[in-house]
C-alpha atoms as a PDB file:
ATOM      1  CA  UNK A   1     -15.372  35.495  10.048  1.00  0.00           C
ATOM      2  CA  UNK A   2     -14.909  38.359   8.188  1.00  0.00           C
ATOM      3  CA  UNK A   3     -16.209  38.099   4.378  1.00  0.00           C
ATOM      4  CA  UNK A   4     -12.755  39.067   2.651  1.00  0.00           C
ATOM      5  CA  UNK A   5     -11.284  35.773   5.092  1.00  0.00           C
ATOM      6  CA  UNK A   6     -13.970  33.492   3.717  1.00  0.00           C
ATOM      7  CA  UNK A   7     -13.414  34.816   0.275  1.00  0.00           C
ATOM      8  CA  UNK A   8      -9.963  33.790   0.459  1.00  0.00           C
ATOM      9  CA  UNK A   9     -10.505  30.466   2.028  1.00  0.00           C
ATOM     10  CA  UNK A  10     -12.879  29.451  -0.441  1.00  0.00           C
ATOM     11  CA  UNK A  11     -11.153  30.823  -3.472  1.00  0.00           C
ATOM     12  CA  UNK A  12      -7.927  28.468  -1.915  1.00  0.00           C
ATOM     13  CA  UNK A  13     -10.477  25.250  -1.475  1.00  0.00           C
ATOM     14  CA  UNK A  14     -11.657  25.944  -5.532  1.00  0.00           C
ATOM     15  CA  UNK A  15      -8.210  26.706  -6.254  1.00  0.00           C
ATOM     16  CA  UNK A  16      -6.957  22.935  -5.059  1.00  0.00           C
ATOM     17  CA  UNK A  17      -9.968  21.166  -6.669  1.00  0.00           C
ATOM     18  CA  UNK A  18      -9.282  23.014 -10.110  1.00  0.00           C
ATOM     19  CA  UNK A  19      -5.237  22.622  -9.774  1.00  0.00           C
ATOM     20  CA  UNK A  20      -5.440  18.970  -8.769  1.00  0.00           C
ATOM     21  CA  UNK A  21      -7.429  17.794 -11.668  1.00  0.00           C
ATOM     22  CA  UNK A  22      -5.167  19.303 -14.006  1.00  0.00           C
ATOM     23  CA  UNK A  23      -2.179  18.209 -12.941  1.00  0.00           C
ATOM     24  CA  UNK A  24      -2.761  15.066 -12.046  1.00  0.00           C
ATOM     25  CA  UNK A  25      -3.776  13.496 -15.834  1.00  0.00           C
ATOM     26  CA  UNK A  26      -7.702  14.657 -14.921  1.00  0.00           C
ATOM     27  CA  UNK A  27      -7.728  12.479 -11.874  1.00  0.00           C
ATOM     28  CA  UNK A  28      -9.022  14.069  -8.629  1.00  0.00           C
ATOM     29  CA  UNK A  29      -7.063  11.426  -6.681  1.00  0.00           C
ATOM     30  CA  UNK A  30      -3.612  12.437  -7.884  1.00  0.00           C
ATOM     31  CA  UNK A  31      -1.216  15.459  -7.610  1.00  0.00           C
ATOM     32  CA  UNK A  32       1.252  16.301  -9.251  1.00  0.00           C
ATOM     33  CA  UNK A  33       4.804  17.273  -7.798  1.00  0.00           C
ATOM     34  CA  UNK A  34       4.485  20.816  -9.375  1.00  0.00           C
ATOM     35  CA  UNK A  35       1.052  21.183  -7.722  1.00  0.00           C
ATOM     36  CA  UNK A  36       2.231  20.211  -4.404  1.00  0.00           C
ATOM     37  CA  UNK A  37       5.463  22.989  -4.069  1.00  0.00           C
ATOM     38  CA  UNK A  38       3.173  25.284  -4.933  1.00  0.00           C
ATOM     39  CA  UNK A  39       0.561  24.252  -2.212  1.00  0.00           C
ATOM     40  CA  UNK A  40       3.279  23.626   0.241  1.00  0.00           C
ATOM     41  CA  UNK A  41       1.578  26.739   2.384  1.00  0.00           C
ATOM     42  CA  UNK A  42      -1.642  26.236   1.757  1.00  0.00           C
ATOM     43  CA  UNK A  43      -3.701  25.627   4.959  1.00  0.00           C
ATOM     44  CA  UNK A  44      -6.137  23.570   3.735  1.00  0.00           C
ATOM     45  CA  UNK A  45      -3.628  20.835   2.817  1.00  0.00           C
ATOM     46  CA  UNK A  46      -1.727  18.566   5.119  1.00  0.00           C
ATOM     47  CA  UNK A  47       1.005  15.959   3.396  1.00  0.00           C
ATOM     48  CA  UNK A  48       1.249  12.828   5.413  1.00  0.00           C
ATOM     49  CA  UNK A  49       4.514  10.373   4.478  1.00  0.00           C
ATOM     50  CA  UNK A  50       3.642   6.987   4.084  1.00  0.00           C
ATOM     51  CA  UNK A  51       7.201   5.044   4.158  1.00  0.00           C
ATOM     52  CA  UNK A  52       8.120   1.443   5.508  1.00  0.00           C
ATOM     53  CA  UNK A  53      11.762   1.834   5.308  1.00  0.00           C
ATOM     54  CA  UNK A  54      13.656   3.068   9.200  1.00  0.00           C
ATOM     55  CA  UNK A  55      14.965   7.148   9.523  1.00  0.00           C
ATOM     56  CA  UNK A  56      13.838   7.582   5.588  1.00  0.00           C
ATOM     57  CA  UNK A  57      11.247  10.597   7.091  1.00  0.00           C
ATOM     58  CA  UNK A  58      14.034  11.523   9.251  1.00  0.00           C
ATOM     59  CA  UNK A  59      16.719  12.048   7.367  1.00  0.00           C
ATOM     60  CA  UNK A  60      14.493  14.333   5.060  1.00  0.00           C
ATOM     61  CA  UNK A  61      10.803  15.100   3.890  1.00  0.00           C
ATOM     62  CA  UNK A  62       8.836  17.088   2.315  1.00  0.00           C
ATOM     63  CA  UNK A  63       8.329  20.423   4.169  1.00  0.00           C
ATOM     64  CA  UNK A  64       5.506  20.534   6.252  1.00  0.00           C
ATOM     65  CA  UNK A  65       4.758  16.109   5.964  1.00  0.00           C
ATOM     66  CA  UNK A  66       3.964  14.303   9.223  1.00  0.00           C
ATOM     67  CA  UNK A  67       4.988  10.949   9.568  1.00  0.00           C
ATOM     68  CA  UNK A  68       2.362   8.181   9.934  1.00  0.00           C
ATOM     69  CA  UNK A  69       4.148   4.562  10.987  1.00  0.00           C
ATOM     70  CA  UNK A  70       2.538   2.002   8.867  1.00  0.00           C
ATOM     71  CA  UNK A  71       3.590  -0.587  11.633  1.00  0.00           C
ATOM     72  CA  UNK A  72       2.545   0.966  14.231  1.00  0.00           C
ATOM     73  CA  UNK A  73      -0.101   3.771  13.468  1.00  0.00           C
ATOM     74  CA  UNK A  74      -1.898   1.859  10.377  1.00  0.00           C
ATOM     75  CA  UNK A  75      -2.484  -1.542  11.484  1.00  0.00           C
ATOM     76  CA  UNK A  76      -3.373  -2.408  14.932  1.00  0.00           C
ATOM     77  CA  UNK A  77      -0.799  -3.660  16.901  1.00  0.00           C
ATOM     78  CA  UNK A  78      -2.378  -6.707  18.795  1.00  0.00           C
ATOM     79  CA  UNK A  79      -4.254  -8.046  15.909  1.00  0.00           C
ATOM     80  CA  UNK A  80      -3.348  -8.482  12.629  1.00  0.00           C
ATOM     81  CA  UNK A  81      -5.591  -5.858  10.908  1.00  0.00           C
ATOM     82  CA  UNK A  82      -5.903  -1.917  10.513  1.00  0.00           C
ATOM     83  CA  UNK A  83      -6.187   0.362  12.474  1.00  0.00           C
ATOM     84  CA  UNK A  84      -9.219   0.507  14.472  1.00  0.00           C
ATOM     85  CA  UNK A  85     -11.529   3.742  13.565  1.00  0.00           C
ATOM     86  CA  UNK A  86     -10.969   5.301  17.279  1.00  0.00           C
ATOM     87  CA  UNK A  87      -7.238   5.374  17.077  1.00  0.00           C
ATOM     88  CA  UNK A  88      -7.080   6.254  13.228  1.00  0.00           C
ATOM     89  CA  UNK A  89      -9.729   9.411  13.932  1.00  0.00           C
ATOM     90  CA  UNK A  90      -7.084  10.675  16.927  1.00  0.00           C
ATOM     91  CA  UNK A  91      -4.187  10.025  14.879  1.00  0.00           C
ATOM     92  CA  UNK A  92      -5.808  11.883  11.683  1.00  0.00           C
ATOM     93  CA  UNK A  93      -6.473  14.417  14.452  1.00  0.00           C
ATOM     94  CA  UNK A  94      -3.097  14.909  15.958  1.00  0.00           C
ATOM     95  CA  UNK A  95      -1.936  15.710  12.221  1.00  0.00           C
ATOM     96  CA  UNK A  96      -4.286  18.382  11.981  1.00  0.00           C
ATOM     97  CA  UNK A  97      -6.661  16.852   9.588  1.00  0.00           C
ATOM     98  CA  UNK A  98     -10.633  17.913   9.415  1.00  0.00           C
ATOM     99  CA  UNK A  99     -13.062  17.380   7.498  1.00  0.00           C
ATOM    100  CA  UNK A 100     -12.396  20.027   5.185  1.00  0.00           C
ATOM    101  CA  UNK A 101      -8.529  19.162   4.503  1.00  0.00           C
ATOM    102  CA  UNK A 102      -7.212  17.931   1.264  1.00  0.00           C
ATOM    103  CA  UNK A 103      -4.857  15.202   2.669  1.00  0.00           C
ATOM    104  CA  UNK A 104      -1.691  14.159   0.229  1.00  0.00           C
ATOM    105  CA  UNK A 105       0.307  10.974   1.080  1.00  0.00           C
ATOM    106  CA  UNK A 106       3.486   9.990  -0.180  1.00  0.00           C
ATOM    107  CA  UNK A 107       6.397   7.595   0.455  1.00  0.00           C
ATOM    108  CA  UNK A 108       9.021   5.827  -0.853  1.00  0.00           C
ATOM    109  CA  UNK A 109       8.987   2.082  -2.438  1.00  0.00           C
ATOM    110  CA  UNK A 110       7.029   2.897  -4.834  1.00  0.00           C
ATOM    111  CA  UNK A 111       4.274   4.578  -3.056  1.00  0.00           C
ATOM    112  CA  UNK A 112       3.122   1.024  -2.104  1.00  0.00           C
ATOM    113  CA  UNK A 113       2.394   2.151   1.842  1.00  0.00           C
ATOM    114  CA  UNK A 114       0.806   5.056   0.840  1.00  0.00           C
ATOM    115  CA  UNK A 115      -1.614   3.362  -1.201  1.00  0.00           C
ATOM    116  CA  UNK A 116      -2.248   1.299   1.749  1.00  0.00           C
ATOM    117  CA  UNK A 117      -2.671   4.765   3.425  1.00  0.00           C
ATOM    118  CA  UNK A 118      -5.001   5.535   1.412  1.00  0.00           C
ATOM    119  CA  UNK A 119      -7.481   2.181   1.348  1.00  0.00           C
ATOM    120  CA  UNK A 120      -7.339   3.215   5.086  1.00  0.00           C
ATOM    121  CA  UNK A 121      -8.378   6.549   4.751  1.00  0.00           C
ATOM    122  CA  UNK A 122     -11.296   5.013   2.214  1.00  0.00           C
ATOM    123  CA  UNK A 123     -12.104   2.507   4.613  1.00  0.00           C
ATOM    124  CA  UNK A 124     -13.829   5.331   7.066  1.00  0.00           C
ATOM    125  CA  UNK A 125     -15.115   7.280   4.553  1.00  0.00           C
ATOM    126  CA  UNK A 126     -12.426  10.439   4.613  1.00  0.00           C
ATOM    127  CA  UNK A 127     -12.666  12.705   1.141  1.00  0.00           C
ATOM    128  CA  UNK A 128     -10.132  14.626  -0.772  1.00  0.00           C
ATOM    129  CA  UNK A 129      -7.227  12.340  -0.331  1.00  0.00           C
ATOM    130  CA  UNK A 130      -4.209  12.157  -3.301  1.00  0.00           C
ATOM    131  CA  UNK A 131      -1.258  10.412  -3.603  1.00  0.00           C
ATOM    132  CA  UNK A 132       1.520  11.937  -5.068  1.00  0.00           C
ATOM    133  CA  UNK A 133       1.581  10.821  -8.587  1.00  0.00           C
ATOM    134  CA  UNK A 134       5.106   9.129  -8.407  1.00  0.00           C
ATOM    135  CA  UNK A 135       6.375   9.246  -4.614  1.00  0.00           C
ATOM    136  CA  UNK A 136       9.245  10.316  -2.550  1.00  0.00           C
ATOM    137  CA  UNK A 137      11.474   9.477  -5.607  1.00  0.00           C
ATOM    138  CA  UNK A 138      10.009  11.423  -8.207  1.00  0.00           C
ATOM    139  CA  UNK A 139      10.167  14.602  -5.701  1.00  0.00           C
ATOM    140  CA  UNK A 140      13.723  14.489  -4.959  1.00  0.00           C
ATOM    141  CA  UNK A 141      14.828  13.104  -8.589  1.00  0.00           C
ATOM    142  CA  UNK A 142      13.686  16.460  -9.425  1.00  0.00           C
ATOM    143  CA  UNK A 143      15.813  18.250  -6.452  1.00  0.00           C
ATOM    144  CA  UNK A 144      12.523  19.697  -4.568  1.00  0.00           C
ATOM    145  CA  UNK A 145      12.638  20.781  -1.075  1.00  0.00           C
ATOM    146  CA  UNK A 146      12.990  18.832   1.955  1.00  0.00           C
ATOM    147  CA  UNK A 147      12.775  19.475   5.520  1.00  0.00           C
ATOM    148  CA  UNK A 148      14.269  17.779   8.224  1.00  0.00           C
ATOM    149  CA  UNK A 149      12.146  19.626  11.012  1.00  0.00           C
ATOM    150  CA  UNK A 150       8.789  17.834  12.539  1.00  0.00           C
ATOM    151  CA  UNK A 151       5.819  19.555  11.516  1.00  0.00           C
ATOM    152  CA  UNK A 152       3.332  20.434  14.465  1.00  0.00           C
ATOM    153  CA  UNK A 153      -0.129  21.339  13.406  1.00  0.00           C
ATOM    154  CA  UNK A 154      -2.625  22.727  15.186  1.00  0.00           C
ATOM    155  CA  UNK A 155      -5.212  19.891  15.831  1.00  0.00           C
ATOM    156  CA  UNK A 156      -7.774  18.806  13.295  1.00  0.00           C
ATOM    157  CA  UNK A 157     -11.711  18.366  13.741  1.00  0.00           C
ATOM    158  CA  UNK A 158     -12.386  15.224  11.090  1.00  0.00           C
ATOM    159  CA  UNK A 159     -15.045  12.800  12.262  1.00  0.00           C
ATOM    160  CA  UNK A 160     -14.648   9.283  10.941  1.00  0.00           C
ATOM    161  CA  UNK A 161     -17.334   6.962   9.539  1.00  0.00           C
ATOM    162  CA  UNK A 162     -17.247   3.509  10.411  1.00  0.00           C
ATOM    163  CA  UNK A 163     -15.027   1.164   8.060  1.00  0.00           C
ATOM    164  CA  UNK A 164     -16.907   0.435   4.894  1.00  0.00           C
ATOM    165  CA  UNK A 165     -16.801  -3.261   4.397  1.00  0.00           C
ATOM    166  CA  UNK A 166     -17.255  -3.055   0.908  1.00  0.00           C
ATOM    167  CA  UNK A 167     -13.229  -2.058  -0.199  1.00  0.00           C
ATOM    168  CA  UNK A 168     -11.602  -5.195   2.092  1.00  0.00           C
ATOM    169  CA  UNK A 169     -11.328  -8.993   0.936  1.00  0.00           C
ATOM    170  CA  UNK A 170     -11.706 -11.443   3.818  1.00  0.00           C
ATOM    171  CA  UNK A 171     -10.137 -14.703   3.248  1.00  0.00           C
ATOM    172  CA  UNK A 172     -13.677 -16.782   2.801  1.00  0.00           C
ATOM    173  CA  UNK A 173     -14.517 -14.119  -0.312  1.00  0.00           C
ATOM    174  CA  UNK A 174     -11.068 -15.395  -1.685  1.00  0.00           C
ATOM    175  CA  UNK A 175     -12.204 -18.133  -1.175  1.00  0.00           C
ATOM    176  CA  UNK A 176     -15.469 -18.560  -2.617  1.00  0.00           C
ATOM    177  CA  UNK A 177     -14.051 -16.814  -5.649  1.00  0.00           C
ATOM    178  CA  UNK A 178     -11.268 -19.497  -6.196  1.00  0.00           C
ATOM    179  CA  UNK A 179     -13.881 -22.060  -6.082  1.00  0.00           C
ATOM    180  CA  UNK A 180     -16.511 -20.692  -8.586  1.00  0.00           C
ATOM    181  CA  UNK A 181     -19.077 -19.791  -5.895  1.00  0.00           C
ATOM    182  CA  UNK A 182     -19.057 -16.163  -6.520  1.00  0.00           C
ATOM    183  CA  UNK A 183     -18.629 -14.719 -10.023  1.00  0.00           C
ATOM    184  CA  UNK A 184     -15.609 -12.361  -9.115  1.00  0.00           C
ATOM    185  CA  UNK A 185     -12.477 -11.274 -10.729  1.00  0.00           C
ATOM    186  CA  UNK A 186      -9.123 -11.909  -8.586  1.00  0.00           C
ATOM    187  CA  UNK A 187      -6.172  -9.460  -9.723  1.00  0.00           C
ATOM    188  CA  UNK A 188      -2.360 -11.167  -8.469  1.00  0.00           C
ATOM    189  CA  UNK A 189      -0.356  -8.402  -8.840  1.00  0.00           C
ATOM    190  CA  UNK A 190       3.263 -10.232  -7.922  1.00  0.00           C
ATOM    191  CA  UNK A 191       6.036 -10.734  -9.783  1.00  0.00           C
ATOM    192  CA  UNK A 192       5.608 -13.838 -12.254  1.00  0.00           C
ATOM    193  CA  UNK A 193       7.690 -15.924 -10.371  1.00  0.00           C
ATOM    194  CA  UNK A 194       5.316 -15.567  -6.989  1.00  0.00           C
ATOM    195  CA  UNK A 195       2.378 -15.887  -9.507  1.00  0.00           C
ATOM    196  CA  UNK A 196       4.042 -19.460 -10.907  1.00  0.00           C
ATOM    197  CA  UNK A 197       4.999 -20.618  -7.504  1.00  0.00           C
ATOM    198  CA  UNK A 198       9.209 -20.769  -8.518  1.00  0.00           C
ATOM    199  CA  UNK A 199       9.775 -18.743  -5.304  1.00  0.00           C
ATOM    200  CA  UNK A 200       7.931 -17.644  -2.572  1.00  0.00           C
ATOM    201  CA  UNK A 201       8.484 -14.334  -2.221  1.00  0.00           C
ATOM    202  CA  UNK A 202      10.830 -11.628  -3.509  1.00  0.00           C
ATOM    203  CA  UNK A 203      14.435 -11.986  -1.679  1.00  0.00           C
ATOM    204  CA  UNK A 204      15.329 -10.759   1.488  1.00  0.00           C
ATOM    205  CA  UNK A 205      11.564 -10.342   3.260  1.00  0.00           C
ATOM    206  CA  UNK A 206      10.889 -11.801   6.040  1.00  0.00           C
ATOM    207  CA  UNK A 207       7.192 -12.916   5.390  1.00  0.00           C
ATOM    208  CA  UNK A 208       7.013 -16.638   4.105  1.00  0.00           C
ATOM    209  CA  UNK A 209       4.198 -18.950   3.601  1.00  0.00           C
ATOM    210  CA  UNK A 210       4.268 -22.990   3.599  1.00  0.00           C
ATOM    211  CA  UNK A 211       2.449 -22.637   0.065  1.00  0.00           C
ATOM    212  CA  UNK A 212       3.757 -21.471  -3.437  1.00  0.00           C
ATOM    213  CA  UNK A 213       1.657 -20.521  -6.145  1.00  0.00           C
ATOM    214  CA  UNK A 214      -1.486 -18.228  -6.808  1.00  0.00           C
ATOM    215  CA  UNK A 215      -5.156 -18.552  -5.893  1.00  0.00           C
ATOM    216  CA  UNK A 216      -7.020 -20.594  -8.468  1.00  0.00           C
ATOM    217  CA  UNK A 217      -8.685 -18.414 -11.219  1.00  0.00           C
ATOM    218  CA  UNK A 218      -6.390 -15.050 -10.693  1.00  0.00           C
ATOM    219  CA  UNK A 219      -4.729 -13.411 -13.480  1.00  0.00           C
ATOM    220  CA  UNK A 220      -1.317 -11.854 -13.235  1.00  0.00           C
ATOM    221  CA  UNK A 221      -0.654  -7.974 -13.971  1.00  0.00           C
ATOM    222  CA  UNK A 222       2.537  -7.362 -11.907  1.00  0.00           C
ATOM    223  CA  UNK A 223       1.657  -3.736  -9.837  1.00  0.00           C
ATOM    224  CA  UNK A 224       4.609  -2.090 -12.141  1.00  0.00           C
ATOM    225  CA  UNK A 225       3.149  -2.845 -15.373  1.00  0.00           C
ATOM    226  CA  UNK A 226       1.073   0.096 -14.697  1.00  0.00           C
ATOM    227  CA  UNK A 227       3.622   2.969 -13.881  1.00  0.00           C
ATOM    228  CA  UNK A 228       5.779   5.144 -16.355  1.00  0.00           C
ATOM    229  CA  UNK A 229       9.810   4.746 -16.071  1.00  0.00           C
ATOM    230  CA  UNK A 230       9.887   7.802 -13.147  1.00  0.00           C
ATOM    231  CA  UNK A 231       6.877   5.924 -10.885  1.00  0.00           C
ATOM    232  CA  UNK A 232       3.946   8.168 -11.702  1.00  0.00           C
ATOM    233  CA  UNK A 233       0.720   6.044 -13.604  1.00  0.00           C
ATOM    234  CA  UNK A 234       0.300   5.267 -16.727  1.00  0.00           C
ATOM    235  CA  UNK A 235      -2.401   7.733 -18.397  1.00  0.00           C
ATOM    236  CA  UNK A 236      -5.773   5.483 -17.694  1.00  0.00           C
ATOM    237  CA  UNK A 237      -6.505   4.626 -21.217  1.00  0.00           C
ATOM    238  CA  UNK A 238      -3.671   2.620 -20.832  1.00  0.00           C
ATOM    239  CA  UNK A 239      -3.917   1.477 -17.642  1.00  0.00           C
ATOM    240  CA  UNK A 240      -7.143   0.079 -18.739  1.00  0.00           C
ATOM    241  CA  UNK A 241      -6.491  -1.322 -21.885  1.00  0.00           C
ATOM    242  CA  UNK A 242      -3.543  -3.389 -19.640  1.00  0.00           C
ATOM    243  CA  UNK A 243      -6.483  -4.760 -17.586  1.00  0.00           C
ATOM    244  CA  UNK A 244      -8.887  -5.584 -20.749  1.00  0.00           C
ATOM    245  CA  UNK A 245      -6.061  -7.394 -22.077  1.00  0.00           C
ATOM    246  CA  UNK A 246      -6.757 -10.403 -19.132  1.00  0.00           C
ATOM    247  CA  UNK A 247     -10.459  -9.835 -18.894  1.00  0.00           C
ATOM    248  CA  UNK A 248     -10.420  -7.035 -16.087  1.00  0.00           C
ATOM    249  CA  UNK A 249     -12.890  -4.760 -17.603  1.00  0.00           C
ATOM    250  CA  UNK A 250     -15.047  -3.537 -14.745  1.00  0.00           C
ATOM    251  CA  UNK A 251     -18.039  -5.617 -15.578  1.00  0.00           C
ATOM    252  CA  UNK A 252     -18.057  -7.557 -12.282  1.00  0.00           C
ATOM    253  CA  UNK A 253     -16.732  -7.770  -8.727  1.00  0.00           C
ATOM    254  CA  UNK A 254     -12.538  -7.660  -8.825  1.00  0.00           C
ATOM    255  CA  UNK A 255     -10.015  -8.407  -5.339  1.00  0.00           C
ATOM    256  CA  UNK A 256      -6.695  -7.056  -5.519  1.00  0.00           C
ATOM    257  CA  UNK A 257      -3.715  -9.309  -3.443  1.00  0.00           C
ATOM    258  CA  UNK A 258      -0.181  -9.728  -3.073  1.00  0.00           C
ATOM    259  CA  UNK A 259       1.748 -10.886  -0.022  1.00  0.00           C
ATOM    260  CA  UNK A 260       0.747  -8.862   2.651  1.00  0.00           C
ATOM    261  CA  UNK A 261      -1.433  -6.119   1.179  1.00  0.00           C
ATOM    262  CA  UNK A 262       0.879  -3.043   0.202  1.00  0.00           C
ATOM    263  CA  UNK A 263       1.737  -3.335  -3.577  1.00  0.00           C
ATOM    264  CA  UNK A 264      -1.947  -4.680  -4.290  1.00  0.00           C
ATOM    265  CA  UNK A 265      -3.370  -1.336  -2.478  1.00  0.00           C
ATOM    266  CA  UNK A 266      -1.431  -0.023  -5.238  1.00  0.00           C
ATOM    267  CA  UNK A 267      -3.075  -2.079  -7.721  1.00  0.00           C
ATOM    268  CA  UNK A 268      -6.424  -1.124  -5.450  1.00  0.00           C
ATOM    269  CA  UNK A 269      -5.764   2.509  -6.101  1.00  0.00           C
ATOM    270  CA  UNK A 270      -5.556   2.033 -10.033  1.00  0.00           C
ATOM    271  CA  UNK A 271      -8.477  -0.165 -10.349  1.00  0.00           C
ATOM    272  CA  UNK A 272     -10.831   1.577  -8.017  1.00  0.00           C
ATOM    273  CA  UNK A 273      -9.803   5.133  -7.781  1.00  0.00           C
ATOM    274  CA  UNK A 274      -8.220   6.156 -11.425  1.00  0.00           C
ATOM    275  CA  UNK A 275     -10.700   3.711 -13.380  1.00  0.00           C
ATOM    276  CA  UNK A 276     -13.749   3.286 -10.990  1.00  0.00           C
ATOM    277  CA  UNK A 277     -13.783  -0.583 -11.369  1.00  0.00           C
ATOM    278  CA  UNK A 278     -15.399  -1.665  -8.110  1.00  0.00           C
ATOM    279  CA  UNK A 279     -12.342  -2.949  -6.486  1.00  0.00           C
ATOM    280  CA  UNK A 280     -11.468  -5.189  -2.353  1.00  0.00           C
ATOM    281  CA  UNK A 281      -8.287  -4.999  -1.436  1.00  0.00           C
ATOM    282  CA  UNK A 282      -7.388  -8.419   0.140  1.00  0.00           C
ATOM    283  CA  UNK A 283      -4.981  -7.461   2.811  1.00  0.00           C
ATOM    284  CA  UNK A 284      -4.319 -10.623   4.335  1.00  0.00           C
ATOM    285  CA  UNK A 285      -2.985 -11.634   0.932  1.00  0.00           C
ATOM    286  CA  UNK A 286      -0.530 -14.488   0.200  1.00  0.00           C
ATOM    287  CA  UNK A 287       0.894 -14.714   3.733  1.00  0.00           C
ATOM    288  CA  UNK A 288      -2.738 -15.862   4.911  1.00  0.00           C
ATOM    289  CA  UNK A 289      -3.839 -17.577   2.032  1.00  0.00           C
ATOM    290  CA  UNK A 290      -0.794 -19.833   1.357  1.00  0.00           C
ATOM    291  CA  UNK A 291      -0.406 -20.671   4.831  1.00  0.00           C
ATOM    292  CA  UNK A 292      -4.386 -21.244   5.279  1.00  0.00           C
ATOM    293  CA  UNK A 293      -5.434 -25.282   5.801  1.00  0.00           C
ATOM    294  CA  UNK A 294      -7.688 -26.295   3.117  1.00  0.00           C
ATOM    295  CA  UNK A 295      -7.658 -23.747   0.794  1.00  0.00           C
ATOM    296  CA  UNK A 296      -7.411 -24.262  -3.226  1.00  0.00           C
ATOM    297  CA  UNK A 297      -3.960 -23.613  -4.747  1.00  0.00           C
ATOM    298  CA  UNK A 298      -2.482 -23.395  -7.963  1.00  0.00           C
ATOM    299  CA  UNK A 299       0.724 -24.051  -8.552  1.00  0.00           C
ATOM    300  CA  UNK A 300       2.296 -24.315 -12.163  1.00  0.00           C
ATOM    301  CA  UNK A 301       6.018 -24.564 -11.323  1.00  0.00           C
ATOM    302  CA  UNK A 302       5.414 -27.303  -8.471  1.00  0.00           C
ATOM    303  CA  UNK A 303       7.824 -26.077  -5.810  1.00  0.00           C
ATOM    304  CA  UNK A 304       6.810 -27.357  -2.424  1.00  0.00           C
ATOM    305  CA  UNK A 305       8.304 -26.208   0.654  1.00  0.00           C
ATOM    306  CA  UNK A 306      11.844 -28.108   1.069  1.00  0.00           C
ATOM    307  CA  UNK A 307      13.562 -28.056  -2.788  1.00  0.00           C
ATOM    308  CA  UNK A 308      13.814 -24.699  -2.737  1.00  0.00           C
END
């Protein structure tokens, strides 16, 4: 390599640490819409879509984006967990990701997926990954380009780690935790209605448990309490002061759930990433705990299953 090519290629890596941190309210882990049009060419970063709703990367993305399936390419398929480090590493791969790439995911809902995207990407260890401070919406609210062609990039080099057990909640560390046994925090981040056990999940999903209510000891911040009117975070001050308010102040252990994981990897990605709380994402969420025999439950609103 000649020296004016590595001059350039490390004045561009410099470039997107320095950029990034300003324009994402001095977090490394976000960027900014502005900040990603104008590294839309850059080689060193690849923009992964992370959305659950059918032909929404089809019909339109941002230029350059590959498409990762959370159904099918971040969970495994036969069992009901992620995606196992062999098949995330070729998949990372195949969307020309190494070990020097700064990886941006976005997606619509809220960015919900692609917070779950990025726990994954945690998980085994891979650096220099950003959301997209406010999502799909926020970039086309403000008329940016999309692309309807598929992106093919030349084949990445990254080399996983193996998944770090220390970001995922298992049911028995719910557990434990709703019974006293371990002195952790438990963050519900549902509406107030799942939290109070008056429904059992949001309308129209298709993921149900035989249990209403919240695990014993949680507090509620609902995952929305800690975004701005156009989806992007609130600055951290007050993202943190919203915690403090319940008792979430970073001094101990906290788990993040929902119903099946998504919107409390968003929560994840607040507590761990923009304030450095140390933070488990408890993926199997309500839809395992509320449907697990033998488990505590609290249920202020007393609907059982059958006078709903």
């Amino acid at each position: 390599m000649s020296w004016k090519k590595w001059l350039l290629q490390t004045a561009s890596v410099l470039a997107i640490s320095a950029s990034s941190a300003w324009a994402a309210s001095s977090s490394p882990y976000l960027v900014s819409t502005d900040w990603l049009e104008e590294n839309l060419n850059n080689d060193k970063v690849r923009v992964v879509e992370v959305s659950v709703n059918p032909g929404v990367f089809e019909r339109g993305h941002i230029p350059g984006a590959v498409n990762f399936n959370w159904h099918t390419d971040l969970v495994n398929t036969v069992e009901r967990d992620i995606a196992d480090k062999d098949s995330f590493q070729q998949l990372l791969r195949d969307s020309g990701i190494s070990d020097d790439t700064t990886t941006v995911l976005y997606g619509d809902t809220n960015n919900w997926f692609a917070a779950w995207g990025a726990w994954v990407f945690d998980i085994y260890g891979v650096d220099n990954v950003k959301l997209l401070d406010g999502g799909r919406v926020k970039w086309e609210a403000e008329g940016r380009p999309l692309s309807v062609e598929a992106a093919q990039p030349a084949a990445g080099n990254i080399t996983l780690n193996d998944a770090d057990p220390n970001l995922r909640a298992y049911l028995s560390d719910v557990v434990a935790a709703a019974r006293g046994e371990t002195d952790v925090a438990i963050v519900d981040i549902r509406s107030a209605d799942e939290y109070n056990g008056k429904i059992f999940a949001p309308d129209g999903v298709p993921e149900l448990s035989i249990r209403a209510g919240h695990v014993p000891g949680a507090v509620n911040v609902v995952w929305s309490e800690l975004v701005a009117e156009d989806g992007t975070f609130k600055p951290v001050d007050e993202i943190k002061a919203i915690y403090a308010n319940v008792g979430i102040d970073g001094s101990k252990p906290i788990i993040t759930y929902c119903r099946i994981g998504e919107r409390s990897s968003h929560s994840w990605f607040a507590l761990n990433k923009l304030l450095g709380y140390d933070t488990k994402n408890y993926d199997g969420s309500w839809t395992e705990y509320g449907n697990a025999v033998g488990v505590p439950i609290n249920n202020p609103a007393g609907t059982v299953w059958g006078n709903i």
